[in-house]
PDB file of N, CA and C in Angstrom:
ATOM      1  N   UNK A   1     -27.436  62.170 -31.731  1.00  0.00           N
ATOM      2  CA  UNK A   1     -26.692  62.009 -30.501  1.00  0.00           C
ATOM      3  C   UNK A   1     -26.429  63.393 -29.919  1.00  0.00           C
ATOM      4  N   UNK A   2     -27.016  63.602 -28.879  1.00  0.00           N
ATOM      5  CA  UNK A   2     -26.654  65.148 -27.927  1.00  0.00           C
ATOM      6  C   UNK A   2     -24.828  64.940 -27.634  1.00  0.00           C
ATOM      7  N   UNK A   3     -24.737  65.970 -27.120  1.00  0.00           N
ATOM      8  CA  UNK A   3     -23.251  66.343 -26.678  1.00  0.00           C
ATOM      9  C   UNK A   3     -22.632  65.468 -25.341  1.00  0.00           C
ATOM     10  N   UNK A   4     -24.130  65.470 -24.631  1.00  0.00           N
ATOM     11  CA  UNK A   4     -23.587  64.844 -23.370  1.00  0.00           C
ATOM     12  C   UNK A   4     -23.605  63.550 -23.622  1.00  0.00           C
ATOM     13  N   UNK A   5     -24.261  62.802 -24.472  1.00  0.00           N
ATOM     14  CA  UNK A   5     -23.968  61.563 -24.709  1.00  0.00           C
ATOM     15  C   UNK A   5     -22.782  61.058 -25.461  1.00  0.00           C
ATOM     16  N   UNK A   6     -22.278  62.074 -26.364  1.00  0.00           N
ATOM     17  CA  UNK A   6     -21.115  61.803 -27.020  1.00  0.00           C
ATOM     18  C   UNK A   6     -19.918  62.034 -25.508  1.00  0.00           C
ATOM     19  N   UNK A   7     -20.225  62.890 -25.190  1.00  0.00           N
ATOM     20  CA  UNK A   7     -18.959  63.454 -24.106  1.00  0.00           C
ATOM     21  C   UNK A   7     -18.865  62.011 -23.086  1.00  0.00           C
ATOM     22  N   UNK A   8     -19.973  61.401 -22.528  1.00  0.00           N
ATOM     23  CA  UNK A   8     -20.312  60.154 -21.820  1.00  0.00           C
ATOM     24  C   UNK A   8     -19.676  59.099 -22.384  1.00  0.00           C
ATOM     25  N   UNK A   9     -19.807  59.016 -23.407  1.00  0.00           N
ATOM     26  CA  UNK A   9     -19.132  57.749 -24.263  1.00  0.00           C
ATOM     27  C   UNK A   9     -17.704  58.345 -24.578  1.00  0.00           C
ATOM     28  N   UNK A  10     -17.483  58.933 -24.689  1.00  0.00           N
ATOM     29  CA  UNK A  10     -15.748  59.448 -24.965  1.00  0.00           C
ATOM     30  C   UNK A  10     -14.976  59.488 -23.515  1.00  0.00           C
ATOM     31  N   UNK A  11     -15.794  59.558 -22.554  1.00  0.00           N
ATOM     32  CA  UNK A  11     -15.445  59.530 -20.937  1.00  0.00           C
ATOM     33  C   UNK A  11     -14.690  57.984 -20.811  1.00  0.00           C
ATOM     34  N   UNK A  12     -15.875  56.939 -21.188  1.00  0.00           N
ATOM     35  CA  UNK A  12     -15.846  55.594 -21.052  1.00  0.00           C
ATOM     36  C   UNK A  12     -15.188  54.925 -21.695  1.00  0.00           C
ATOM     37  N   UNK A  13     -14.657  55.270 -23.468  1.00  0.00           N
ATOM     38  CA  UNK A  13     -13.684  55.368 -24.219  1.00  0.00           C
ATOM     39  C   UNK A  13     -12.137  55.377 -23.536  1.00  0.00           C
ATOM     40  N   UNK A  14     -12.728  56.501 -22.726  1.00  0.00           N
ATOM     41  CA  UNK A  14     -10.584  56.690 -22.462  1.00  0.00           C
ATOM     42  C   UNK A  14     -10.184  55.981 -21.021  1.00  0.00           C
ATOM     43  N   UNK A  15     -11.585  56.042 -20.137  1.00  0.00           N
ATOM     44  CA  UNK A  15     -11.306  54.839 -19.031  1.00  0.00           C
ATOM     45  C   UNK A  15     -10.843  53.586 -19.722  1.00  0.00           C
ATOM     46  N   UNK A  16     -11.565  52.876 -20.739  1.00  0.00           N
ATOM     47  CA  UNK A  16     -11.022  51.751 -20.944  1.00  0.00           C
ATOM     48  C   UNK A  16      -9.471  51.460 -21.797  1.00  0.00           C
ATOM     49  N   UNK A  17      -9.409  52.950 -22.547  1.00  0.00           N
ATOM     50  CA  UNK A  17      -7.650  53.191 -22.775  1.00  0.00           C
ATOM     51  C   UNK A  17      -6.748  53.011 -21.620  1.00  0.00           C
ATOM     52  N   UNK A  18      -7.131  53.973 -20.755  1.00  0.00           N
ATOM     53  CA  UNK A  18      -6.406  53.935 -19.702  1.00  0.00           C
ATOM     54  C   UNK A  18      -6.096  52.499 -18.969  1.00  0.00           C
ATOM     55  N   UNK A  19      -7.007  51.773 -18.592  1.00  0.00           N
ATOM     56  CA  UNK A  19      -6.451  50.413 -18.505  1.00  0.00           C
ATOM     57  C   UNK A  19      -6.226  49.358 -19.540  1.00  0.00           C
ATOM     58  N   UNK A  20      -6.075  49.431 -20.668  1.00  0.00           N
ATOM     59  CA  UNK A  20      -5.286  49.257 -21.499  1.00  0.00           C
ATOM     60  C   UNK A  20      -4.169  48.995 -21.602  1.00  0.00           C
ATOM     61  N   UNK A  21      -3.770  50.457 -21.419  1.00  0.00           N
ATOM     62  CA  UNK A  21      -2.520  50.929 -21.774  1.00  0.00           C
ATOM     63  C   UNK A  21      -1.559  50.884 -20.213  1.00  0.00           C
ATOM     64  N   UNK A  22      -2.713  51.000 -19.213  1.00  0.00           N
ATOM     65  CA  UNK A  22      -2.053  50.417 -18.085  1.00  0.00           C
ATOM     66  C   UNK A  22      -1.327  48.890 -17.815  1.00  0.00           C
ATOM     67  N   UNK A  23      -2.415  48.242 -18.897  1.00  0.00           N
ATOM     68  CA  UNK A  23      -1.599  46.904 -18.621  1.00  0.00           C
ATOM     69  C   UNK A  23      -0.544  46.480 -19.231  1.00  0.00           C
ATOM     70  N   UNK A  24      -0.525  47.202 -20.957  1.00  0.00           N
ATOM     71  CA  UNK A  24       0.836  47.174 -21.793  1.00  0.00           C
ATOM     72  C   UNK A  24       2.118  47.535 -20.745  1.00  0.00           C
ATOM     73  N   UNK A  25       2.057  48.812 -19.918  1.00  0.00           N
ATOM     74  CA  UNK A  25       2.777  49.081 -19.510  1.00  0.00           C
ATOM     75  C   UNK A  25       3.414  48.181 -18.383  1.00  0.00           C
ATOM     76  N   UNK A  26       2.314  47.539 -17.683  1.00  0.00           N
ATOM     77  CA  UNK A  26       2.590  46.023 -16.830  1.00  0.00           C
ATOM     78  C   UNK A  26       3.574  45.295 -17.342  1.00  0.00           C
ATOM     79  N   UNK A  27       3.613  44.697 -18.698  1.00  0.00           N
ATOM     80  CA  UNK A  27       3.866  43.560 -19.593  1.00  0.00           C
ATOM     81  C   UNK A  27       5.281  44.223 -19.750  1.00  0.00           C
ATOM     82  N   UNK A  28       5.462  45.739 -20.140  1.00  0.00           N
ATOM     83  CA  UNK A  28       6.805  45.726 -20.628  1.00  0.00           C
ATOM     84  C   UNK A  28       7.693  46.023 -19.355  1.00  0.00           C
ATOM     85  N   UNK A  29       7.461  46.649 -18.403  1.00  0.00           N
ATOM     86  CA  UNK A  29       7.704  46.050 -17.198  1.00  0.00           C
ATOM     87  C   UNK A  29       7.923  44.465 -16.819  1.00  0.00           C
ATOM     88  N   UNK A  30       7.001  43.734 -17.142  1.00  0.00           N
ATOM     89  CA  UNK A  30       7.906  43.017 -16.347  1.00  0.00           C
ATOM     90  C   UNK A  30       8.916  42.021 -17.785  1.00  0.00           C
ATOM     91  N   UNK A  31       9.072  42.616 -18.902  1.00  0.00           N
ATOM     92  CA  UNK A  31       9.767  42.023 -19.936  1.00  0.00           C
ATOM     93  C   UNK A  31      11.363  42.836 -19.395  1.00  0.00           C
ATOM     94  N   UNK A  32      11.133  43.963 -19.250  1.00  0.00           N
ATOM     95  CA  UNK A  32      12.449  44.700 -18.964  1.00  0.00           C
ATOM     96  C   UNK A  32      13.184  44.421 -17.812  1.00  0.00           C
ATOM     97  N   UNK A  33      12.256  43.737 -16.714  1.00  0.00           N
ATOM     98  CA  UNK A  33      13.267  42.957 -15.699  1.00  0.00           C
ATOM     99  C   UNK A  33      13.837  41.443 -16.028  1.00  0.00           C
ATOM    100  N   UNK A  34      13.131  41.042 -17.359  1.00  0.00           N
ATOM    101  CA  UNK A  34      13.557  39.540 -17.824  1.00  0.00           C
ATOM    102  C   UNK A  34      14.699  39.776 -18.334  1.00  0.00           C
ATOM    103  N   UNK A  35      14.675  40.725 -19.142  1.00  0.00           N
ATOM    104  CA  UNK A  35      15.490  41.035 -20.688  1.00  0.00           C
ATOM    105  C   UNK A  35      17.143  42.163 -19.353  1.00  0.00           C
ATOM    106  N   UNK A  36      16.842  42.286 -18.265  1.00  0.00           N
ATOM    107  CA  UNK A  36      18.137  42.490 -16.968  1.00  0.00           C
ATOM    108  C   UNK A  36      18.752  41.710 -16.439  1.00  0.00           C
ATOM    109  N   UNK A  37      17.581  40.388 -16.343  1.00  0.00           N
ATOM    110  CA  UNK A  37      17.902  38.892 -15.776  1.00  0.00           C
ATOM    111  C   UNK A  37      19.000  38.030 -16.868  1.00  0.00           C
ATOM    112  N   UNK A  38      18.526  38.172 -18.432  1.00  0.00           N
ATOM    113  CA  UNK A  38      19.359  37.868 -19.349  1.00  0.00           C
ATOM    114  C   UNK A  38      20.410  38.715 -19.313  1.00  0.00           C
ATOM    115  N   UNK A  39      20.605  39.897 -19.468  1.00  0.00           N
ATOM    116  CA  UNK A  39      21.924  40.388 -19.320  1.00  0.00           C
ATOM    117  C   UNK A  39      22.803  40.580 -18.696  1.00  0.00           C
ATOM    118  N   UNK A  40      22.549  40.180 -17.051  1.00  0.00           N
ATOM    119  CA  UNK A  40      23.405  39.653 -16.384  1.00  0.00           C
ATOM    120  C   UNK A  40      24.597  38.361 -16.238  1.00  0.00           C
ATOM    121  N   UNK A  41      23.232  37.371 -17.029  1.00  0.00           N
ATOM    122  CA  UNK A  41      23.180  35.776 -17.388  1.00  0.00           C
ATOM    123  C   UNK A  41      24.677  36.112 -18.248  1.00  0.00           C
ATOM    124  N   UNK A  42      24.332  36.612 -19.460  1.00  0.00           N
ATOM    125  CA  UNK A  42      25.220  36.919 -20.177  1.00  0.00           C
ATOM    126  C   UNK A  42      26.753  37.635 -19.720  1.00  0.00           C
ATOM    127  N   UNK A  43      26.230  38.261 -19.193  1.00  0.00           N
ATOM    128  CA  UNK A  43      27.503  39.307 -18.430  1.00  0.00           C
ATOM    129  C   UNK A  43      28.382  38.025 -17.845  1.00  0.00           C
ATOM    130  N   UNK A  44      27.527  37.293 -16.989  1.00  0.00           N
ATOM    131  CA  UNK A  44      28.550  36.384 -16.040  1.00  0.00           C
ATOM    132  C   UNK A  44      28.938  35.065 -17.145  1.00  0.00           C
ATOM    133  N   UNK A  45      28.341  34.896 -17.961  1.00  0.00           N
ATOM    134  CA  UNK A  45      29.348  33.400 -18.766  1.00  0.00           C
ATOM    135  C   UNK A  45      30.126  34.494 -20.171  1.00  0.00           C
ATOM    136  N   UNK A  46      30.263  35.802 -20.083  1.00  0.00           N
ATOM    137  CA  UNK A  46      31.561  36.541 -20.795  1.00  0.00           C
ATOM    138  C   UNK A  46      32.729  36.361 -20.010  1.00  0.00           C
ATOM    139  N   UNK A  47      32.178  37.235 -18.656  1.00  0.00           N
ATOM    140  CA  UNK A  47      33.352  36.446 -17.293  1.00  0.00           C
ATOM    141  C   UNK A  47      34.151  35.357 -17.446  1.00  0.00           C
ATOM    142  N   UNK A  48      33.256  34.238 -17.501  1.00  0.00           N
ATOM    143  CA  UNK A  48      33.376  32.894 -17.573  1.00  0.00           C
ATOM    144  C   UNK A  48      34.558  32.675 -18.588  1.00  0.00           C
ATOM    145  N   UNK A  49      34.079  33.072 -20.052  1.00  0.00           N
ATOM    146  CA  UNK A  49      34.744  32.616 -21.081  1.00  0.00           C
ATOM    147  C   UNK A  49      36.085  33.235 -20.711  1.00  0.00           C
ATOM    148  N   UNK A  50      36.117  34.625 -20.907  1.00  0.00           N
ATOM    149  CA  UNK A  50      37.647  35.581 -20.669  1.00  0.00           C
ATOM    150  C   UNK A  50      38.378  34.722 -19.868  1.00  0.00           C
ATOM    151  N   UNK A  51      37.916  34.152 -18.783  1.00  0.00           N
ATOM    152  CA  UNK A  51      38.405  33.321 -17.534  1.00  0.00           C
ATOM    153  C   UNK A  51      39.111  32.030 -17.947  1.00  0.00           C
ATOM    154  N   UNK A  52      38.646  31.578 -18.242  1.00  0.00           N
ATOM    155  CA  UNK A  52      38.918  30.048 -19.068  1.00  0.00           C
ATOM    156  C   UNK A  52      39.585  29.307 -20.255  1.00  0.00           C
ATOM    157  N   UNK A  53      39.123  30.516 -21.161  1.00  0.00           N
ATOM    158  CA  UNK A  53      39.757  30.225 -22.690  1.00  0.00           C
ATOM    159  C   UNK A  53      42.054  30.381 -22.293  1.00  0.00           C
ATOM    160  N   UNK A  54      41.969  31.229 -21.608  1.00  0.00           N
ATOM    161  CA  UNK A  54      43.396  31.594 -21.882  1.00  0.00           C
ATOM    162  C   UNK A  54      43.984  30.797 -21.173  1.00  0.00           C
ATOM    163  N   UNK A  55      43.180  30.290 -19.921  1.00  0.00           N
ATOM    164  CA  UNK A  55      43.904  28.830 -18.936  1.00  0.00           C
ATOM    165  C   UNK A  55      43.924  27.775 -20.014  1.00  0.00           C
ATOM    166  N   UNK A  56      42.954  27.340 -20.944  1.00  0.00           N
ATOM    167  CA  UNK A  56      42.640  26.448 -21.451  1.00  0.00           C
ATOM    168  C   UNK A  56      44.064  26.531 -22.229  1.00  0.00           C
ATOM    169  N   UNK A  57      44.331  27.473 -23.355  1.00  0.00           N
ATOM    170  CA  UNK A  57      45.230  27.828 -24.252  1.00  0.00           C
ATOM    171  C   UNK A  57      46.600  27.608 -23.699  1.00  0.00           C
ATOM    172  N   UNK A  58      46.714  28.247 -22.125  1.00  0.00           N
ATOM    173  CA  UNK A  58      47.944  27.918 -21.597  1.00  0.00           C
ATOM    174  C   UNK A  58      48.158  26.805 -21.024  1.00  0.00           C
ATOM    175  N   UNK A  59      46.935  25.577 -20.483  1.00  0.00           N
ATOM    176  CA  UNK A  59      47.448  24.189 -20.244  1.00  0.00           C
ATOM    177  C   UNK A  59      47.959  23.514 -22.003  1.00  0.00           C
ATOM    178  N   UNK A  60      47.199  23.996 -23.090  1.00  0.00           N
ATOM    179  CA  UNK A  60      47.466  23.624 -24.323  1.00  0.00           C
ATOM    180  C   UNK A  60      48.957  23.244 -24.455  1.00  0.00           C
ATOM    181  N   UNK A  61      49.448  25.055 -24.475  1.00  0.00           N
ATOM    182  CA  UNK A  61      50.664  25.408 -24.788  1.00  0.00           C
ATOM    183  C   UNK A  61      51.763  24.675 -23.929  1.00  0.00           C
ATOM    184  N   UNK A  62      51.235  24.328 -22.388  1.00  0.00           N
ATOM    185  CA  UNK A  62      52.432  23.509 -21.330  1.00  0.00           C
ATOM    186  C   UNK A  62      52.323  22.755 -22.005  1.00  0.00           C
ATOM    187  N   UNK A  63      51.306  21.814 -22.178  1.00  0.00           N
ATOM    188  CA  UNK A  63      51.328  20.165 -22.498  1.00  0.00           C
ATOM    189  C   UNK A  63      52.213  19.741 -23.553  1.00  0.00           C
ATOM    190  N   UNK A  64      52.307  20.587 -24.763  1.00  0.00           N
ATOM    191  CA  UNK A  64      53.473  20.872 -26.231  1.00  0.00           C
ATOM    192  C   UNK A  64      54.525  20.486 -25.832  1.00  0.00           C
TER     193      UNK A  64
END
């Protein structure tokens, strides 16, 4: 194998890394706007609970 054929194939090698690794980077992209979508989700039924539990506790405590 000459040089330029190795160098040719190592060219074509890292083009196909490159989109590769372009598309991993796609995927965790769009996992990291899912995994924002969940932590919002979450954020707002913590809200929720803080909100609720202590009304709940204090209709408890009237009703006694």
């Amino acid at each position: 194998m000459e040089i330029n054929e190795a160098l040719l194939k190592l060219e074509a090698h890292e083009k196909e890394c490159l989109v590769r690794y372009e598309n991993i980077q796609r995927q965790l992209d769009d996992h990291h706007k899912r995994f924002d979508n969940l932590d919002a989700a979450m954020n707002r039924q913590l809200v929720v609970m803080i909100t609720v539990i202590p009304v709940v506790i204090g209709v408890i405590e009237f009703i006694k």
